[in-house]
Protein backbone atom coordinates (compact mmCIF):
# COMPACT_ATOMS: atom_id res chain seq x y z
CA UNK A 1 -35.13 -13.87 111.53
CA UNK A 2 -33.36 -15.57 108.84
CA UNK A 3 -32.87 -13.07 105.84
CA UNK A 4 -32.12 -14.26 101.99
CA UNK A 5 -28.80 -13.14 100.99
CA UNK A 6 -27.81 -10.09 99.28
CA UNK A 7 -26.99 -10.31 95.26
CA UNK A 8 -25.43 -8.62 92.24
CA UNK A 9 -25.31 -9.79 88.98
CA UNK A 10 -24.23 -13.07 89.28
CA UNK A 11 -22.83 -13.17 92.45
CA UNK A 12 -24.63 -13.99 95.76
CA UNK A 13 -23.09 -13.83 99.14
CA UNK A 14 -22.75 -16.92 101.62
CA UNK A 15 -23.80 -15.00 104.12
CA UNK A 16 -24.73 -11.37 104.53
CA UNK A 17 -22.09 -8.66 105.05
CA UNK A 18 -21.86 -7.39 108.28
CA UNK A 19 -22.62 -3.79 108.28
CA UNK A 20 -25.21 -1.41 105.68
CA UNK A 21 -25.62 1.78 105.49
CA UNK A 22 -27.58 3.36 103.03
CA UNK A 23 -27.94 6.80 102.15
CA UNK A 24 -30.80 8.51 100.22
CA UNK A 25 -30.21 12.75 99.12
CA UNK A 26 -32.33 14.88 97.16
CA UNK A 27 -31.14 17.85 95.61
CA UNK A 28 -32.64 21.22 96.72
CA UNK A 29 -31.79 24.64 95.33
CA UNK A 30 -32.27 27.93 96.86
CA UNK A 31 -33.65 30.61 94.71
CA UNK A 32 -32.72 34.12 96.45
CA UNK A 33 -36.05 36.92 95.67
CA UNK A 34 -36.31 40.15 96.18
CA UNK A 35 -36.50 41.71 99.90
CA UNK A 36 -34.00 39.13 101.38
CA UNK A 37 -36.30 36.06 100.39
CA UNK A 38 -35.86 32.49 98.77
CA UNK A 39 -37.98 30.36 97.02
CA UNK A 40 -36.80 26.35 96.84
CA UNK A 41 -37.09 23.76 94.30
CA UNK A 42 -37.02 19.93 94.38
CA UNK A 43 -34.79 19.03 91.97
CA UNK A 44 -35.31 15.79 92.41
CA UNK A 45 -33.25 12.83 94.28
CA UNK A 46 -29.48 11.78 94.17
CA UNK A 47 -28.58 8.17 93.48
CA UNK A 48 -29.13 6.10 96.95
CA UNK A 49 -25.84 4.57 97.87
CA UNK A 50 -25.36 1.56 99.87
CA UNK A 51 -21.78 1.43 101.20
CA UNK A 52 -21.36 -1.43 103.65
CA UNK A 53 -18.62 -4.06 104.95
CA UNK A 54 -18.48 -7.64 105.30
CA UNK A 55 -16.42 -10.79 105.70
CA UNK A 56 -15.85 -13.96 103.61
CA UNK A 57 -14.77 -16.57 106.62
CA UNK A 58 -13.95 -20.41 105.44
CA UNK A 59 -11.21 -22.27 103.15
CA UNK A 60 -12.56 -20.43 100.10
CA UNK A 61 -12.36 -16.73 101.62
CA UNK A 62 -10.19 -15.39 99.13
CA UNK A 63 -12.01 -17.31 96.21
CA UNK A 64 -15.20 -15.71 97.07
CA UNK A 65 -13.37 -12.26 97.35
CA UNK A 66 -12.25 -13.17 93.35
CA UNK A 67 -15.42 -13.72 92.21
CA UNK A 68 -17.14 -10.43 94.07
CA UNK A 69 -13.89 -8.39 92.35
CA UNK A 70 -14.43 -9.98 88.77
CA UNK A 71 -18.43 -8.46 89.59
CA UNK A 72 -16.32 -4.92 89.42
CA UNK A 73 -15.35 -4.61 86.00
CA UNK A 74 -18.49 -5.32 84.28
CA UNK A 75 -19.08 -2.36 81.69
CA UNK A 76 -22.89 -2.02 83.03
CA UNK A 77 -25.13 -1.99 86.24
CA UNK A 78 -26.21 -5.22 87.62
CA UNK A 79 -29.14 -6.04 89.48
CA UNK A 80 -28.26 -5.20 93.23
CA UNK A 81 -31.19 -7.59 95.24
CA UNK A 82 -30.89 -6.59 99.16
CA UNK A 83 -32.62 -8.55 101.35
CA UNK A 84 -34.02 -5.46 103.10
CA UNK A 85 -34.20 -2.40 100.48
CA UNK A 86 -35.96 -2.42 97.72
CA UNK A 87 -33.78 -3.93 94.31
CA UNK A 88 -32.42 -1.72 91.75
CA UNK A 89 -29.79 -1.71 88.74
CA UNK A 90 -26.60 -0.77 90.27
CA UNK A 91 -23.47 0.00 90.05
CA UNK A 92 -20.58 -1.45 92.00
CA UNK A 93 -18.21 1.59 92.68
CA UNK A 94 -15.90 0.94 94.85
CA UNK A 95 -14.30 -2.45 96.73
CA UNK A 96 -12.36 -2.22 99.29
CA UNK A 97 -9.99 -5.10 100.73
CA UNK A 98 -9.17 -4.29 104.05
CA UNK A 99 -6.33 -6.03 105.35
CA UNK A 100 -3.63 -8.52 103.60
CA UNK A 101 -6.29 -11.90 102.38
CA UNK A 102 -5.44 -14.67 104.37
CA UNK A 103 -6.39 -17.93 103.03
CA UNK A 104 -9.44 -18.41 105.48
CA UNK A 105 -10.40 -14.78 105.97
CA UNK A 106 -11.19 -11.70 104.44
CA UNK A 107 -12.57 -8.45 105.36
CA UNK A 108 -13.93 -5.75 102.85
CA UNK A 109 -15.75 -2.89 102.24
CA UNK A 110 -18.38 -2.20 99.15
CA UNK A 111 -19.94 0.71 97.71
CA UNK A 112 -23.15 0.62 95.13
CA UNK A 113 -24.68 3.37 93.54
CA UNK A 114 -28.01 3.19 92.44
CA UNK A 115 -28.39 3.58 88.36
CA UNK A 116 -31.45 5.02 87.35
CA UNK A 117 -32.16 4.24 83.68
CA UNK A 118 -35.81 5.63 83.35
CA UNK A 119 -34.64 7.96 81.14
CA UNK A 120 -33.17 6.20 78.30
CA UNK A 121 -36.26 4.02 78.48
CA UNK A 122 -38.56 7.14 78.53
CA UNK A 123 -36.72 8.45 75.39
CA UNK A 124 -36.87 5.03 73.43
CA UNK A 125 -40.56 4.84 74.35
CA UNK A 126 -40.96 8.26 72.89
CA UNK A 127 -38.53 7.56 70.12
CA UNK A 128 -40.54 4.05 69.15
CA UNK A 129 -44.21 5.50 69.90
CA UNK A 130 -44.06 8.02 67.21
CA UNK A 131 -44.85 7.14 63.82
CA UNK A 132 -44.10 9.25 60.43
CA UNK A 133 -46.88 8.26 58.37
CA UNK A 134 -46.64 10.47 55.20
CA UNK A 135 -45.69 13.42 56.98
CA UNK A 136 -47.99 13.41 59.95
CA UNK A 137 -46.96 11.95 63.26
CA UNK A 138 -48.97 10.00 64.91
CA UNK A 139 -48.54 8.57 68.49
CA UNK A 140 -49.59 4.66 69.44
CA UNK A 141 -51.41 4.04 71.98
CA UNK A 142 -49.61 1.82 74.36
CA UNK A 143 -51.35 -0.82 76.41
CA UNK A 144 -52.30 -0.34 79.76
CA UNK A 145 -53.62 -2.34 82.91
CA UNK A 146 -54.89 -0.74 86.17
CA UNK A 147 -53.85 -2.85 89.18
CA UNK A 148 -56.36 -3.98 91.42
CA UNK A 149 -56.39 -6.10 94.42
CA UNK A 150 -54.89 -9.72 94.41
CA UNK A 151 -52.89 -8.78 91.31
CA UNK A 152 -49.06 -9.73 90.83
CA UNK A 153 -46.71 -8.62 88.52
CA UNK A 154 -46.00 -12.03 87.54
CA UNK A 155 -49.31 -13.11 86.89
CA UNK A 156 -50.16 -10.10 84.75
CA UNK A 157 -46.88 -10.77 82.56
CA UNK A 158 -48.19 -14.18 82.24
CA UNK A 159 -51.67 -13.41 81.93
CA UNK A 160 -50.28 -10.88 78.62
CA UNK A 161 -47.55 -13.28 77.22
CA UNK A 162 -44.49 -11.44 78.51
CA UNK A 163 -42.07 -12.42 81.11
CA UNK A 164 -41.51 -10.57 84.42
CA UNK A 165 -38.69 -9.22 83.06
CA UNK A 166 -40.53 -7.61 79.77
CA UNK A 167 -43.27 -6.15 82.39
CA UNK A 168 -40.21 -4.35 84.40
CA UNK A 169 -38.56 -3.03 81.25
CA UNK A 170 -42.21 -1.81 80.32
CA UNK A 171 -42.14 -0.29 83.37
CA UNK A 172 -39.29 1.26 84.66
CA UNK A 173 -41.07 3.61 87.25
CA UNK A 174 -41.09 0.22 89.34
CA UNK A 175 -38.04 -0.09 91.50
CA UNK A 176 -38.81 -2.77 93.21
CA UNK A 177 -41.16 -5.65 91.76
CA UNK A 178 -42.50 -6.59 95.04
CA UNK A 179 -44.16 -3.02 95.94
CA UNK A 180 -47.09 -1.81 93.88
CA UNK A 181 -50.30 -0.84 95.13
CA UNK A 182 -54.33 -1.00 93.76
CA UNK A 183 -54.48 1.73 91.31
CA UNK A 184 -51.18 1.75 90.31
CA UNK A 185 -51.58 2.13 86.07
CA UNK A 186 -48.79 0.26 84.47
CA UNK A 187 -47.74 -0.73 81.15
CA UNK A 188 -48.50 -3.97 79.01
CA UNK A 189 -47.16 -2.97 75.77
C-alpha cells in the first residue's frame, strides 16, 4: 500500500517519516460528594499530539532538513495533512535533530500539536450574527444545508459559490474534510 505523503504548510515530505505515534487525552475531573463518593465530568479533550521520527536520505538530506526547520518559526498553525489521521491546523512544537547532519543523511524527531480554533470562529460568528438595529438586537439567520447521500463538500461549495476553503472556515466543527456523514447540518453562509 502506497500512502500519499505527510504535509505542513508548505512543506511535504519525500517520503514518509519512519515512526508515528499519536496520542489523544481528554480531561476528566473528579468531584468528591458526600459519604465518600465522586461524581466525574468530561471536560472535554486535550490537543492530539503526533510526535514521530523520520529520515531525510539522499544528496539533499540536510536541505530538506532546512526547509522542514524554516516550517518552525511560522507565527501560526499550518495545515498538518497525514496520510492516515484525519488533517487539522497544527502546530509544529518541537524538532529534534538527532545526530550531527551529514551531507547525505539525517535523522530527526517532530512533535505537532493539534490547534483547535473553533472558538475564535464561534465568537466571530456570534460577534458578526448580531445586529444593533436601533437598539434591538437581532440575530441573522445563517444558511444552512443538510447533507444527504452522494454529497461532497466540494460540490456543495461549488454548488453555493464558495471555495472548499470558505465551506471549512464556515464550518469549523469539521476536522477533517473527507469525513461527514448523511444528516450532518452544516453551514453555507
Amino acid at each position: 500500500m502506497v500512502l500519499s505523503p505527510m504535509r505542513f504548510g508548505d512543506f511535504v515530505w519525500p517520503h514518509n517519516p519512519r515512526i508515528y505515534e499519536i496520542e489523544y487525552n481528554r480531561r476528566i475531573v473528579c468531584h468528591k460528594v458526600p459519604f465518600g463518593l465522586y461524581a466525574l465530568t468530561d471536560m472535554g479533550r486535550d490537543a492530539r499530539i503526533l510526535r514521530g521520527e523520520g529520515e531525510f536520505v539522499g544528496e539533499d538530506a540536510y536541505e530538506q532538513f532546512k526547509k522542514l526547520a524554516t516550517v518552525f518559526f511560522s507565527d501560526k498553525p499550518g495545515l498538518l495533512v497525514h496520510p492516515i489521521w484525519q488533517s487539522a491546523p497544527a502546530w509544529l512544537v518541537s524538532l529534534k535533530l538527532r545526530q550531527e547532519p551529514r551531507k547525505d543523511y539525517v535523522s530527526y524527531e517532530f512533535e505537532f500539536w493539534e490547534s483547535f480554533e473553533g472558538y475564535e470562529l464561534s465568537a466571530k460568528a456570534v460577534l458578526t450574527a448580531a445586529e444593533d438595529t436601533s437598539g434591538d438586537q437581532t440575530v441573522k439567520e445563517r444558511l444552512t444545508y443538510t447533507i444527504k447521500s452522494g454529497d461532497t463538500l466540494w460540490g456543495l461549495s461549488r454548488a453555493n459559490g464558495l471555495s472548499l476553503s470558505e465551506l471549512l472556515a464556515l464550518n469549523p466543527q469539521i476536522r477533517n474534510p473527507n469525513i461527514y456523514y448523511v444528516g450532518d447540518l452544516i453551514y453555507l453562509s
